[in-house]
C-alpha atoms as a PDB file:
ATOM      1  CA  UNK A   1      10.930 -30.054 -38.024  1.00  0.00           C
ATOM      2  CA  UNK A   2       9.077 -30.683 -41.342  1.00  0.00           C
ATOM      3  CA  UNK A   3       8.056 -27.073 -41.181  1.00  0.00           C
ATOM      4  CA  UNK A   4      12.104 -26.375 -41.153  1.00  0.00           C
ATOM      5  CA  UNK A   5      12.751 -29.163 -43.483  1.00  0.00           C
ATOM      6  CA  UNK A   6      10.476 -27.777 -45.966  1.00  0.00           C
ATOM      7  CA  UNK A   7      12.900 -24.294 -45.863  1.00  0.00           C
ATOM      8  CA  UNK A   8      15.793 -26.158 -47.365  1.00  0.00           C
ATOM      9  CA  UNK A   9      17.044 -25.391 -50.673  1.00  0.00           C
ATOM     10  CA  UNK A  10      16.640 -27.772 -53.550  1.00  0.00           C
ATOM     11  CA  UNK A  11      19.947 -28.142 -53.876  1.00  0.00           C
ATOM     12  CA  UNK A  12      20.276 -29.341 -50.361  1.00  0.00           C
ATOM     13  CA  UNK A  13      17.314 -31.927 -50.145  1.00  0.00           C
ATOM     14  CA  UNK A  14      18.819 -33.617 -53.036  1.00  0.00           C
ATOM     15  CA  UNK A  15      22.353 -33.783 -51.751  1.00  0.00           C
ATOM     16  CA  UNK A  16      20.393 -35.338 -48.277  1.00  0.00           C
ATOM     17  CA  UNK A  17      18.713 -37.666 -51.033  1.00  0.00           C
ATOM     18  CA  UNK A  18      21.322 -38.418 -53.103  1.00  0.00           C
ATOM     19  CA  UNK A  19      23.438 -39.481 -49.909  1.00  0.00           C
ATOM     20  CA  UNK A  20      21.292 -41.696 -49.405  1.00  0.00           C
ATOM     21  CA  UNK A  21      21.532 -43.306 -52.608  1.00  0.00           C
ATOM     22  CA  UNK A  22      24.708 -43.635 -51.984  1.00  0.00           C
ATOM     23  CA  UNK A  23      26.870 -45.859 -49.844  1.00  0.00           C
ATOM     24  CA  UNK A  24      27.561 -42.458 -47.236  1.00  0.00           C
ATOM     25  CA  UNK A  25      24.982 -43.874 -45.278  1.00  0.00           C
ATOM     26  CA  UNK A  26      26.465 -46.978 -44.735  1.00  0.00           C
ATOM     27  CA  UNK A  27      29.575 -45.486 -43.674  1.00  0.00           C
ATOM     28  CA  UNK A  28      27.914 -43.274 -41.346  1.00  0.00           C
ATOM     29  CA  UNK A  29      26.487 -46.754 -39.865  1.00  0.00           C
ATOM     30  CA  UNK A  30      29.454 -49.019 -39.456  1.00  0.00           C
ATOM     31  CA  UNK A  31      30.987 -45.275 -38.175  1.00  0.00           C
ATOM     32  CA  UNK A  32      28.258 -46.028 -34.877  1.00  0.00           C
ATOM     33  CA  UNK A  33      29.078 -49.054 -34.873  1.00  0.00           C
ATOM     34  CA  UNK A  34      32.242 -48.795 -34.127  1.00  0.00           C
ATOM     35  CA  UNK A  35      32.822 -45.826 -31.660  1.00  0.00           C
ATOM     36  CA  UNK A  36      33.041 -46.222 -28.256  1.00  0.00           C
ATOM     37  CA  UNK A  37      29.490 -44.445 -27.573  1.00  0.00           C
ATOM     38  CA  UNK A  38      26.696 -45.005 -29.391  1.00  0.00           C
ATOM     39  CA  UNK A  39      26.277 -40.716 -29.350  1.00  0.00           C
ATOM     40  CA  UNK A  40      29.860 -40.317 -30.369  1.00  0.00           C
ATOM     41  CA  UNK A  41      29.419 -42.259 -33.279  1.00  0.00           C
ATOM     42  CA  UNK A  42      26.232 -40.696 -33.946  1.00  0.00           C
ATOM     43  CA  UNK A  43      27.604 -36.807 -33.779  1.00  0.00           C
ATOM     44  CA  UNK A  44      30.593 -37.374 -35.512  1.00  0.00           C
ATOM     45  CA  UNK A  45      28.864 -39.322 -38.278  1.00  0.00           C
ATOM     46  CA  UNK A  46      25.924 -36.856 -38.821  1.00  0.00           C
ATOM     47  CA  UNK A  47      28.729 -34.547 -38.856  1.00  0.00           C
ATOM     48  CA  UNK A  48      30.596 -35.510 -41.711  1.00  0.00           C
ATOM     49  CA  UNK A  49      26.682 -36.400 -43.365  1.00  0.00           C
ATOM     50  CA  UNK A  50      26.061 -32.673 -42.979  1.00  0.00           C
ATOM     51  CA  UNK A  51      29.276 -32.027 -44.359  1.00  0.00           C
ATOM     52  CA  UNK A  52      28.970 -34.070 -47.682  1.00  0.00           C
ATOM     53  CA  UNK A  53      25.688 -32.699 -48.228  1.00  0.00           C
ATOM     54  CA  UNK A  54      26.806 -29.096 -47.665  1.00  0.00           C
ATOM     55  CA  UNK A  55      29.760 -29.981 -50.160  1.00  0.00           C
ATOM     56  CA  UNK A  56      26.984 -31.691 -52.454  1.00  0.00           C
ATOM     57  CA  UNK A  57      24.759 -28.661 -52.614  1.00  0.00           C
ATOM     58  CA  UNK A  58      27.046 -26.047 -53.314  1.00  0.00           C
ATOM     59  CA  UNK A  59      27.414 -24.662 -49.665  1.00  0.00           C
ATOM     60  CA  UNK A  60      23.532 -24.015 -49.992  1.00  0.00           C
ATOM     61  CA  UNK A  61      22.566 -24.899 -46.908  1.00  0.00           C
ATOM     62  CA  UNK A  62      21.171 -21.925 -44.699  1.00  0.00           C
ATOM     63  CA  UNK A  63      22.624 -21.337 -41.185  1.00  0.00           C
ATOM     64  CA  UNK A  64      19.019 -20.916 -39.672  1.00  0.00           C
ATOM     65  CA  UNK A  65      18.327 -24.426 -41.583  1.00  0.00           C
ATOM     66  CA  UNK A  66      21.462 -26.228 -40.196  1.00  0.00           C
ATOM     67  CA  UNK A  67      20.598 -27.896 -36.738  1.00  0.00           C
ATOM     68  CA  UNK A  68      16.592 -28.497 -38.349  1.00  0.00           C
ATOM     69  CA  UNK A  69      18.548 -30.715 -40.880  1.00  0.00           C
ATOM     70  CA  UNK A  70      21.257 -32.362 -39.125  1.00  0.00           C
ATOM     71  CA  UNK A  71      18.198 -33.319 -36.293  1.00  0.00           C
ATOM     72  CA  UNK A  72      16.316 -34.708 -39.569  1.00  0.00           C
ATOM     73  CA  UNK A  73      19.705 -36.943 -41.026  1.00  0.00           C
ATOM     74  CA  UNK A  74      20.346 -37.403 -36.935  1.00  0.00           C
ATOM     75  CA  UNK A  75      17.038 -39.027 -36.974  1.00  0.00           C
ATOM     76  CA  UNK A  76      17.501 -40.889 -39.906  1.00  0.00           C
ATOM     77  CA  UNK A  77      20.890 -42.405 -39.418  1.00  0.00           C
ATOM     78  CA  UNK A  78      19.692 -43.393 -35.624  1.00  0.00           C
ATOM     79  CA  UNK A  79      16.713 -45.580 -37.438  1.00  0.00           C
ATOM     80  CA  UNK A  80      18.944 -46.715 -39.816  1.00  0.00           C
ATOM     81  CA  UNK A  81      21.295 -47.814 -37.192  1.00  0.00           C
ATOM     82  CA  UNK A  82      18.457 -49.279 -34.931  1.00  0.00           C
ATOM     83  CA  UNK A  83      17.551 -51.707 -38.301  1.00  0.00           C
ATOM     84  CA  UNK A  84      21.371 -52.564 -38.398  1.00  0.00           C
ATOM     85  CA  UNK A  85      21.093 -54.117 -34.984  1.00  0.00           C
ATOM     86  CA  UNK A  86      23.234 -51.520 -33.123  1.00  0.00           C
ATOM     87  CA  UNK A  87      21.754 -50.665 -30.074  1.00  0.00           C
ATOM     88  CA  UNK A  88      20.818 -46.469 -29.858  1.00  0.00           C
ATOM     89  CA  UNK A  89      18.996 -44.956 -27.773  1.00  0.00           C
ATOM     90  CA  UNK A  90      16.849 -41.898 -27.250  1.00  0.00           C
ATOM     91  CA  UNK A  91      19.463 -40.717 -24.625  1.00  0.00           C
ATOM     92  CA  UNK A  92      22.150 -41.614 -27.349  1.00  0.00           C
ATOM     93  CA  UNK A  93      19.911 -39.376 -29.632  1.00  0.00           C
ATOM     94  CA  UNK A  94      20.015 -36.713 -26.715  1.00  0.00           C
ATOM     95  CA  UNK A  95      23.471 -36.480 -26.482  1.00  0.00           C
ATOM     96  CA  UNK A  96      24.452 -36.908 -29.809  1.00  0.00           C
ATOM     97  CA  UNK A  97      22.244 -33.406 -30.585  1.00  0.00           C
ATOM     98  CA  UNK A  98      24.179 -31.698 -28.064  1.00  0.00           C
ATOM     99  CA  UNK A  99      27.531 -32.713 -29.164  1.00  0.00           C
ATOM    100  CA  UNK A 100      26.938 -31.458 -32.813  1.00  0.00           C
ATOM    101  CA  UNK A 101      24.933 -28.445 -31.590  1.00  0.00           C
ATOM    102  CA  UNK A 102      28.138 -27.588 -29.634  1.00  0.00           C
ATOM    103  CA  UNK A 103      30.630 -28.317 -32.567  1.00  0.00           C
ATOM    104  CA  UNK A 104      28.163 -26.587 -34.471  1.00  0.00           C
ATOM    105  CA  UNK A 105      28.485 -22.732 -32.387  1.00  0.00           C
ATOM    106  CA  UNK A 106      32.487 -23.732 -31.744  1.00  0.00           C
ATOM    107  CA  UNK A 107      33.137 -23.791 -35.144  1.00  0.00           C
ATOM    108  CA  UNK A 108      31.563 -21.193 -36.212  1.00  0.00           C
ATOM    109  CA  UNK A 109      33.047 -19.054 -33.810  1.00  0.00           C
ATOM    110  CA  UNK A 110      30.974 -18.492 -30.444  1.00  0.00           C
ATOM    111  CA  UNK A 111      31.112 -18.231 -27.214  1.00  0.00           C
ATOM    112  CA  UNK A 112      29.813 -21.664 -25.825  1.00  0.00           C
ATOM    113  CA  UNK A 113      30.665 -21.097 -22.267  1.00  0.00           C
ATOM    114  CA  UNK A 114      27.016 -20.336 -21.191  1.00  0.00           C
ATOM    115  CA  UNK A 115      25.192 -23.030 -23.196  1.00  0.00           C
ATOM    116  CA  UNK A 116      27.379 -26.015 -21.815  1.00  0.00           C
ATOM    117  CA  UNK A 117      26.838 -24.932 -18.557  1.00  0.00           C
ATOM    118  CA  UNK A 118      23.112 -24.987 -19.312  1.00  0.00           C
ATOM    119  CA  UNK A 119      23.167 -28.598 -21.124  1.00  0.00           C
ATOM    120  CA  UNK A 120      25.476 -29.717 -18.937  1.00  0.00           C
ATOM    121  CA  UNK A 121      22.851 -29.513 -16.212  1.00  0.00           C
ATOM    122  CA  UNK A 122      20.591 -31.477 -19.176  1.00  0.00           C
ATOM    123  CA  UNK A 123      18.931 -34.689 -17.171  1.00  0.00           C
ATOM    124  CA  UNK A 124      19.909 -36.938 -20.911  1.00  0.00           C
ATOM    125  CA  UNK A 125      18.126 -40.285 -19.219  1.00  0.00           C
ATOM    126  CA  UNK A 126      15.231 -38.139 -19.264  1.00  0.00           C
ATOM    127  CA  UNK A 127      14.725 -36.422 -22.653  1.00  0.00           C
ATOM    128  CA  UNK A 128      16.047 -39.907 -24.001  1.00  0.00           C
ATOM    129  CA  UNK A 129      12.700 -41.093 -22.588  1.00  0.00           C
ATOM    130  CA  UNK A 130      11.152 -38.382 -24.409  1.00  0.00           C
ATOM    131  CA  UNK A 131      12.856 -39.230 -27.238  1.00  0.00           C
ATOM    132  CA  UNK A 132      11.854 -42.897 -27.507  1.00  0.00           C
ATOM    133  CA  UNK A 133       8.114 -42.466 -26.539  1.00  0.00           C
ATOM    134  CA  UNK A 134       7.893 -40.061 -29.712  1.00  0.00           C
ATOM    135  CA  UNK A 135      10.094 -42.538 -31.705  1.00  0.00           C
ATOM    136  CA  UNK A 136       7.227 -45.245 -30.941  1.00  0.00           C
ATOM    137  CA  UNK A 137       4.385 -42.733 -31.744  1.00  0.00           C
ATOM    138  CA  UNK A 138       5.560 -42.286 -34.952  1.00  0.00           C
ATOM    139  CA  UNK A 139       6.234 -46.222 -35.826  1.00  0.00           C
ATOM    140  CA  UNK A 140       2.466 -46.378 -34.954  1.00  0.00           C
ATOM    141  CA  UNK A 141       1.079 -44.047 -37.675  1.00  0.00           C
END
């Protein structure tokens, strides 16, 4: 991801860093907090992140560029929400990706017929797994 991080205007990594600066965040974490699923809260607020920072930056942010980032600020907001005491997941993290991959192609105007087949076959409990070992990998460096 840092590779595809790296790819992102200027503009755009200082909207990401300026929204940070900024009480977003914390709207983005109480937004968790209160949905009904942890990955609910976490799509739809990574969503409207992605959003402000898009808005921020001028509508500079690549297409190629968009899931890279929104995994980044999905990453991000899922830490931040882990410090804040709300319980999420990697499987939360898992599902949360799909659901704003999927908003992501409807919105823009494809087909996604084939794809939710395919991630609806997705075993979530598993890549969550995934998801946490690397999550504990990287609190040890």
């Amino acid at each position: 991801p840092i590779a595809e991080y790296k790819k992102l205007p200027k503009d755009v990594l200082a909207a990401m860093k300026a929204l940070y600066e900024e009480s977003a965040i914390e709207g983005a974490i109480e937004m968790v907090r209160n949905a009904p699923m942890a990955a609910q809260g976490l799509a739809e607020a990574v969503y409207g992140l992605m959003a402000s920072i898009d808005d921020k930056s001028g509508g500079m942010i690549p297409e190629e560029a968009l899931v890279p980032a929104s995994s980044e600020v999905l990453a991000m907001l899922a830490e931040d929400c882990q410090k804040a005491g709300i319980d999420v997941r990697g499987r939360d993290i898992a599902i949360a990706t799909q659901m704003m991959i999927m908003r992501m192609l409807e919105e823009s105007g494809q087909d996604v017929g084939e794809m939710k087949a395919a991630m609806d076959k997705v075993d979530y409990d598993k890549v969550g797994q995934m998801i946490e070992q690397q999550m504990a990998s990287s609190e040890e460096m």
